[in-house]
N, C-alpha and C. Protein backbone atom coordinates (compact mmCIF):
# COMPACT_ATOMS: atom_id res chain seq x y z
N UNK A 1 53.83 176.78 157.60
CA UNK A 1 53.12 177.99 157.91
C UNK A 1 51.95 178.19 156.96
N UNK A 2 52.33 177.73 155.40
CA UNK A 2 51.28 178.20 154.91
C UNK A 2 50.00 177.08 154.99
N UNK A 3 49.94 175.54 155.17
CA UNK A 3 48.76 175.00 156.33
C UNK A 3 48.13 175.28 156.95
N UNK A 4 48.58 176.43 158.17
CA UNK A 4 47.43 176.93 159.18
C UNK A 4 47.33 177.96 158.61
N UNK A 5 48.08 178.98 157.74
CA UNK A 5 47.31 180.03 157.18
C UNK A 5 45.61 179.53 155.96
N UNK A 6 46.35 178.27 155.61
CA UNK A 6 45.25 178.20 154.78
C UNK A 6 43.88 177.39 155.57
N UNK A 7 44.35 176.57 156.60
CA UNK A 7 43.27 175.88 157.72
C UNK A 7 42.68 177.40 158.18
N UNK A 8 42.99 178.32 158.77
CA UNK A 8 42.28 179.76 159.06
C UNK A 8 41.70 180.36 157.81
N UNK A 9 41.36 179.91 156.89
CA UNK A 9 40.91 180.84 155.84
C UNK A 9 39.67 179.76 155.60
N UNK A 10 40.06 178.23 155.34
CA UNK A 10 38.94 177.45 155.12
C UNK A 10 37.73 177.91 155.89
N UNK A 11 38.48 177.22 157.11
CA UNK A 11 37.79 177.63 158.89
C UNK A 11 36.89 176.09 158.35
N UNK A 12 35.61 175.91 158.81
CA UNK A 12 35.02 175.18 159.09
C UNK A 12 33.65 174.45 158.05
N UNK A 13 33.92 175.02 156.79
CA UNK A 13 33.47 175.46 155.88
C UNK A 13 32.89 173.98 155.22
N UNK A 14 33.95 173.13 155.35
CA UNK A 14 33.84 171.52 154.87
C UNK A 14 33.84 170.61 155.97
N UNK A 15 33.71 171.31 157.14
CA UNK A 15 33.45 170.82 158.17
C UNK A 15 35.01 170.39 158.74
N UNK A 16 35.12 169.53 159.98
CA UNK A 16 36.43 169.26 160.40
C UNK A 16 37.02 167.71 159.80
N UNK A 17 36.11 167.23 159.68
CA UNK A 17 36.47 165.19 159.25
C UNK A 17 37.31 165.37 158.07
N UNK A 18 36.93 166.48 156.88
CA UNK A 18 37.53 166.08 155.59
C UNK A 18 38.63 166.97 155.34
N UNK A 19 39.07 167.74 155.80
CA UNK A 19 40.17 168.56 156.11
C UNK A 19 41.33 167.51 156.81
N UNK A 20 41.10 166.88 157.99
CA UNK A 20 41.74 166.11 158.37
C UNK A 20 41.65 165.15 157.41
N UNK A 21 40.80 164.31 156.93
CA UNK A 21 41.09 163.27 155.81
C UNK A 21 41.86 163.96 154.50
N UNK A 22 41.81 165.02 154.67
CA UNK A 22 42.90 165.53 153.24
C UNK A 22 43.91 165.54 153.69
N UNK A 23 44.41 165.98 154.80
CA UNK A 23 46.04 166.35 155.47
C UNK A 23 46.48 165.13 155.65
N UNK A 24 45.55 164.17 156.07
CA UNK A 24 46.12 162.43 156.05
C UNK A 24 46.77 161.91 154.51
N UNK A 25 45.54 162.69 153.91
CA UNK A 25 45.82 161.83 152.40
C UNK A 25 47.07 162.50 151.30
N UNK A 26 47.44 164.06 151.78
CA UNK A 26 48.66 164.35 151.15
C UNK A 26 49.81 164.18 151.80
N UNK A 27 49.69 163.33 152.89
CA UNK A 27 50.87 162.91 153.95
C UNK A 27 51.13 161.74 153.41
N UNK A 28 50.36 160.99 153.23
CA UNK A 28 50.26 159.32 152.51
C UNK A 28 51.26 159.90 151.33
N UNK A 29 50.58 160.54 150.26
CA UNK A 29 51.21 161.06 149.08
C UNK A 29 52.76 161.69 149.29
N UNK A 30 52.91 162.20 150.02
CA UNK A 30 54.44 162.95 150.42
C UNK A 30 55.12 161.68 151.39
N UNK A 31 54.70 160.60 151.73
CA UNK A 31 55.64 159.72 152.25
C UNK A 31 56.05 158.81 151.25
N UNK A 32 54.77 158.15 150.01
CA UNK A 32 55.09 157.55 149.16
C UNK A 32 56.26 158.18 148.05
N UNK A 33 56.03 159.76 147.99
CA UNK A 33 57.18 160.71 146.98
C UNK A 33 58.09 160.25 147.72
N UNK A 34 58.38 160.02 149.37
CA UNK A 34 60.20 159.51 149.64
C UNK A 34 60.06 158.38 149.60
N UNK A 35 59.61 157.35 149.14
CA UNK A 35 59.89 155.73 149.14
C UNK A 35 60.27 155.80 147.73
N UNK A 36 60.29 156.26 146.65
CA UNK A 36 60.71 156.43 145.82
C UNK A 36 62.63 156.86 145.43
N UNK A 37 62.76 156.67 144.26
CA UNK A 37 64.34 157.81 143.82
C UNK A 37 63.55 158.87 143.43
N UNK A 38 64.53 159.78 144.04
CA UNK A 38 64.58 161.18 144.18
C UNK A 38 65.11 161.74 143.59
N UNK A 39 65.59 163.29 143.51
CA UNK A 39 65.91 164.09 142.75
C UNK A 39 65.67 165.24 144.24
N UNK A 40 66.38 166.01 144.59
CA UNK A 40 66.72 166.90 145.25
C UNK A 40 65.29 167.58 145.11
N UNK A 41 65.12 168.31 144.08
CA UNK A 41 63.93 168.96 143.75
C UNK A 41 62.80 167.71 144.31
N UNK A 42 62.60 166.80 143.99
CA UNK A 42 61.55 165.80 144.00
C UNK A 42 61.35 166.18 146.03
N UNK A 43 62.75 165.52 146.17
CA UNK A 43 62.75 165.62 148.08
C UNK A 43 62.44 166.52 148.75
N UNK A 44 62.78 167.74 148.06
CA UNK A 44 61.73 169.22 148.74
C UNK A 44 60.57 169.15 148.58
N UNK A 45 60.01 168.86 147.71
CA UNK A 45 58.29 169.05 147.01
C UNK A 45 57.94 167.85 148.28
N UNK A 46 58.47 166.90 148.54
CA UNK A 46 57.73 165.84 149.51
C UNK A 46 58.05 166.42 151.08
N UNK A 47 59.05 166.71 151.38
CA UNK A 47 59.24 167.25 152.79
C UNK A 47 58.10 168.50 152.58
N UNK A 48 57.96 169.63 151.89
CA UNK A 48 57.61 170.78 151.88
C UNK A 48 55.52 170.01 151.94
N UNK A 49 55.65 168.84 151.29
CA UNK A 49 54.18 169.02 150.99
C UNK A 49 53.76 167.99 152.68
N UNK A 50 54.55 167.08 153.12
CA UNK A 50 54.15 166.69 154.21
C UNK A 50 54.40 168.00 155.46
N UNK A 51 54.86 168.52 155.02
CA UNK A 51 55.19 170.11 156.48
C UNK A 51 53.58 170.70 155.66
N UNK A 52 53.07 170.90 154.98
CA UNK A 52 51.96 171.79 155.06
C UNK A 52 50.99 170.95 155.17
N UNK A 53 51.04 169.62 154.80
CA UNK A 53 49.66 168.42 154.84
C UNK A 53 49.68 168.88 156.97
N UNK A 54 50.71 168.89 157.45
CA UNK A 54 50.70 168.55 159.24
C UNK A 54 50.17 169.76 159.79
N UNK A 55 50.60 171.30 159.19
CA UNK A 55 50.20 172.10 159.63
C UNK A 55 48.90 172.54 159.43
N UNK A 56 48.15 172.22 158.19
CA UNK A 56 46.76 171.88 157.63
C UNK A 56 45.71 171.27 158.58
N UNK A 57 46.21 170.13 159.25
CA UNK A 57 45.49 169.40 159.56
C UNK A 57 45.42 169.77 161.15
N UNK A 58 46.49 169.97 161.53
CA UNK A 58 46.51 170.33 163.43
C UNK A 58 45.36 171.17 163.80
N UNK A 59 45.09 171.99 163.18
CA UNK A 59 43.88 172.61 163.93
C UNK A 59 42.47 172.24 163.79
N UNK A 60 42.63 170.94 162.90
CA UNK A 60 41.55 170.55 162.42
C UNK A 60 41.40 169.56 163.62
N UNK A 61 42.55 168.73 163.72
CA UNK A 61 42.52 167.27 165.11
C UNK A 61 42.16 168.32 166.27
N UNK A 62 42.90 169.46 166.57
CA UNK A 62 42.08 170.03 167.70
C UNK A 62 40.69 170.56 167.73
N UNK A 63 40.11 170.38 166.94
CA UNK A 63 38.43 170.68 166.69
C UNK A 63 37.69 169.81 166.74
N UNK A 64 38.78 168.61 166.30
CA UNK A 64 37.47 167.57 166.49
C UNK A 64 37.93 166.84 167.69
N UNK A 65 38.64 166.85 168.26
CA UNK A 65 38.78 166.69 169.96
C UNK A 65 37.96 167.40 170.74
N UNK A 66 38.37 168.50 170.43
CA UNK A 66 37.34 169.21 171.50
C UNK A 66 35.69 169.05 171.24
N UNK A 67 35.24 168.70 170.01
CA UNK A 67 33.86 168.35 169.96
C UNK A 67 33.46 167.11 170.23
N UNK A 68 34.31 165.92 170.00
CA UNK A 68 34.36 164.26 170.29
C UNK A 68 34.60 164.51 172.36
N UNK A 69 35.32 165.16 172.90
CA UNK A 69 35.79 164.83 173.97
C UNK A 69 35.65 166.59 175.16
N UNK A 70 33.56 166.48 175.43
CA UNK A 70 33.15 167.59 176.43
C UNK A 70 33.72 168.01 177.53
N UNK A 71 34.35 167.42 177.63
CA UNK A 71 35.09 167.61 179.01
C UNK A 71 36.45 168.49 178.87
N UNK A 72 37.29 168.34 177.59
CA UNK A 72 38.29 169.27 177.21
C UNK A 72 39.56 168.24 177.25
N UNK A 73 39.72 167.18 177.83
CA UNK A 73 40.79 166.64 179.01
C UNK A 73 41.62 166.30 177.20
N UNK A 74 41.12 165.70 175.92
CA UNK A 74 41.84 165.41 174.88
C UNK A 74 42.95 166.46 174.16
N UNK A 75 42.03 167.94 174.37
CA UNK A 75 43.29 168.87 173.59
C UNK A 75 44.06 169.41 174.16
N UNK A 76 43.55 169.43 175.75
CA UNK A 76 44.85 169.89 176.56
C UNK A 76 46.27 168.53 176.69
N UNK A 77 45.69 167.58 176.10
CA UNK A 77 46.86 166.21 176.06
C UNK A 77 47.62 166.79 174.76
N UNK A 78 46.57 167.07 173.85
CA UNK A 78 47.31 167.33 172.29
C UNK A 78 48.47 167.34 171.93
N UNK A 79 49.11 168.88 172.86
CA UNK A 79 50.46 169.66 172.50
C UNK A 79 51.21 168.68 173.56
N UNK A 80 50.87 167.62 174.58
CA UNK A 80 52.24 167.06 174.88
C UNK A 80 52.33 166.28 174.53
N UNK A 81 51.36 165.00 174.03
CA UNK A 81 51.63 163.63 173.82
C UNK A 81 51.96 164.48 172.42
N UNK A 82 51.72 165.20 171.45
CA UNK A 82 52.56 166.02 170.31
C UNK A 82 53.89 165.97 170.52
N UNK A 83 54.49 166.44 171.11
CA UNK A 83 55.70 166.83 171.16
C UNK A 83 56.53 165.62 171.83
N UNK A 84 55.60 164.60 172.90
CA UNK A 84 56.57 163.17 173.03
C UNK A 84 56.79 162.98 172.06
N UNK A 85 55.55 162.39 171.12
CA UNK A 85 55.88 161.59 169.65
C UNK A 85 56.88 161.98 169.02
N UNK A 86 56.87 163.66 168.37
CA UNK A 86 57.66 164.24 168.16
C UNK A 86 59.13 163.52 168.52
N UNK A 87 59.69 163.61 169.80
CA UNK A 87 60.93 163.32 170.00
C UNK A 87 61.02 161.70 170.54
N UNK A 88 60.43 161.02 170.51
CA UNK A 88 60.03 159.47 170.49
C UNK A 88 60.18 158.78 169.90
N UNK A 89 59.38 159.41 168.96
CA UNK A 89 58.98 158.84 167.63
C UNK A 89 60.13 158.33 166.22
N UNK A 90 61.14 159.38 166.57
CA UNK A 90 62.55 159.01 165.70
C UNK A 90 63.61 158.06 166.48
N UNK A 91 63.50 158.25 167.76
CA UNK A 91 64.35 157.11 168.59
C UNK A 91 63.67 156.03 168.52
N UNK A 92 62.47 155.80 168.58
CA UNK A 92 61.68 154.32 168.61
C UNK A 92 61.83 153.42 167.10
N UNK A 93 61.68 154.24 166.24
CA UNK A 93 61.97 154.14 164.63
C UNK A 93 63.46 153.92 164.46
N UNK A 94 64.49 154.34 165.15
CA UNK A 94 66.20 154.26 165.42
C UNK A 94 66.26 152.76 165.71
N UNK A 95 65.52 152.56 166.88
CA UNK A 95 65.76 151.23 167.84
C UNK A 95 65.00 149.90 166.45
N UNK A 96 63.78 150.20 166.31
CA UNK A 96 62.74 148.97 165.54
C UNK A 96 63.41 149.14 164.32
N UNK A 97 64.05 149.97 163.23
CA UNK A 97 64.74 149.58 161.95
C UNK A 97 65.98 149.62 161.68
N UNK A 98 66.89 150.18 162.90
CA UNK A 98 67.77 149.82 162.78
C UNK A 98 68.83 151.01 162.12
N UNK A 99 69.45 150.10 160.33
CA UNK A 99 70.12 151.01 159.60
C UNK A 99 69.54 150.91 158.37
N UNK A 100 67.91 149.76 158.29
CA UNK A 100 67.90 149.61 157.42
C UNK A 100 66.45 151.33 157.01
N UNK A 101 66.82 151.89 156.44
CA UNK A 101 65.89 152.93 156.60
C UNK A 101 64.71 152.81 155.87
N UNK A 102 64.58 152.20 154.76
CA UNK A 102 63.36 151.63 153.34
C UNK A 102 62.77 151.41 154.28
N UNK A 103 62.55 150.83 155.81
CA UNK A 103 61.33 150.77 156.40
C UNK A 103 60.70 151.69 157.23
N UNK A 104 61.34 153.16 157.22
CA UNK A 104 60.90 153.98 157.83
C UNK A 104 59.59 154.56 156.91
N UNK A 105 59.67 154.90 155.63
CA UNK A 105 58.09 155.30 154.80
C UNK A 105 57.20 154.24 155.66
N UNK A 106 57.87 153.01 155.27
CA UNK A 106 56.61 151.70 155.27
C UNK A 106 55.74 151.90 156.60
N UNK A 107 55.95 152.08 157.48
CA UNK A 107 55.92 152.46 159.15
C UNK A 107 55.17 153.64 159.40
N UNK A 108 55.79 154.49 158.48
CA UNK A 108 54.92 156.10 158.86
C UNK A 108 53.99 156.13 158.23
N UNK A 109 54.07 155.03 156.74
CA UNK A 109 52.04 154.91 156.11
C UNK A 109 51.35 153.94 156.96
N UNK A 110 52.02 153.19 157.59
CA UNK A 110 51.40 151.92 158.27
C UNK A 110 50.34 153.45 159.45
N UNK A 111 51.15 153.88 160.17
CA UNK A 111 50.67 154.92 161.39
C UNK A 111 49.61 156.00 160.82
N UNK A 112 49.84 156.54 159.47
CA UNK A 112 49.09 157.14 158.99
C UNK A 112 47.76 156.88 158.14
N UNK A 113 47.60 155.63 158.12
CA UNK A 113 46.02 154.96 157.73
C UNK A 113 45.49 154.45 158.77
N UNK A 114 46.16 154.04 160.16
CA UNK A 114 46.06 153.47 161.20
C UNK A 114 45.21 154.76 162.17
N UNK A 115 45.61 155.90 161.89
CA UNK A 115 45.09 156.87 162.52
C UNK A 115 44.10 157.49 161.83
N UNK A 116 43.94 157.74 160.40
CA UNK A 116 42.96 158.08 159.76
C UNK A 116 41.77 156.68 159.66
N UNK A 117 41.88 155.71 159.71
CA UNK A 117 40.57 154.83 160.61
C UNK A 117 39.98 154.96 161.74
N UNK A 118 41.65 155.15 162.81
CA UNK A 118 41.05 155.82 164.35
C UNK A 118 39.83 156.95 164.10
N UNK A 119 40.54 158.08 163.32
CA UNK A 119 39.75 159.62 163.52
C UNK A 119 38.37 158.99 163.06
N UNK A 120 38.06 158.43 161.97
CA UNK A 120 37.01 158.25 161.24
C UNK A 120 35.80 157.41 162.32
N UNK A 121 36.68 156.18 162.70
CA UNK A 121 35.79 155.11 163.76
C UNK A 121 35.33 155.72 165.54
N UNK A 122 35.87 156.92 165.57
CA UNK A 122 35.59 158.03 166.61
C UNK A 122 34.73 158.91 166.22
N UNK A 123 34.50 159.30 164.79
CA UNK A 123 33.59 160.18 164.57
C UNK A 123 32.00 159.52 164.70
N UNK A 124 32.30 158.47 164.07
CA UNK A 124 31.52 157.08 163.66
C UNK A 124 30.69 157.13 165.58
N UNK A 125 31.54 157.09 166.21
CA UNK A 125 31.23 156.12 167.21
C UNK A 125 30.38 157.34 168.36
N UNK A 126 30.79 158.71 168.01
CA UNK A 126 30.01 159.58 168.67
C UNK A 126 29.32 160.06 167.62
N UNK A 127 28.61 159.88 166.86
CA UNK A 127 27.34 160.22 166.20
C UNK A 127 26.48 158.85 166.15
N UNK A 128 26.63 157.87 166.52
CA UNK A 128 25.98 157.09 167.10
C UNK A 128 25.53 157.29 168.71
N UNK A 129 26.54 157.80 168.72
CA UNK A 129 26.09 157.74 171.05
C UNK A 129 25.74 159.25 171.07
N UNK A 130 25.32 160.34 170.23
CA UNK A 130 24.50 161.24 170.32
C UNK A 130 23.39 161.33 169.18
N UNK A 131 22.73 160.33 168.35
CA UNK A 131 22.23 159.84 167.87
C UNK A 131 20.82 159.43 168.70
């Protein structure tokens, strides 16, 4: 909660690219805190900081959808292909690792630099084609 309270206060200020490149980059940071030993305390500070890196950043991916994609057709996808992943996304990760779990971080940084290139090589690619 406190992510989109604080994404509504930024607003647009640093623009939308680096807001999303920050919510990527304390997600990286809060997946590497669980590939680590823990400490109870340690495991909250990383769950708690990847729950506000996601809520940070969501309204930011819907801003820059809707400005990358005139037509609208990307953010009305948002909230469902959201919520497949959402419930997908832990059965597909069930099926590909198994019991061994040490490869679940490895997987979710693999997806999370994988997508922060996507966002970046999309921004890239329409300021060239309105250029």
């Amino acid at each position: 909660m406190l992510g989109g309270a604080l994404a509504s206060l930024v607003d647009t200020r640093f623009g939308k690219a680096f807001p999303v490149g920050l919510g990527i980059s304390a997600s990286v940071v809060a997946a590497l805190l669980l590939a680590t030993e823990f400490e109870f305390a340690e495991f909250g500070f990383a769950v708690a900081l990847f729950s506000f890196a996601w809520n940070f950043s969501q309204p930011y991916f819907a801003g820059l959808m809707s400005t990358l994609d005139a037509l609208g057709r990307m953010v009305v996808l948002e909230g469902a292909v959201m919520t497949i992943g959402l419930g997908f996304g832990p059965a597909l990760i069930a099926v590909v690792v198994g019991d061994e779990l040490s490869h679940v971080v490895d997987i979710a940084l693999m997806f999370l630099v994988v997508s922060l290139i996507c966002m970046f090589g999309a921004i890239y690619l329409d300021r060239v084609r309105t250029s």
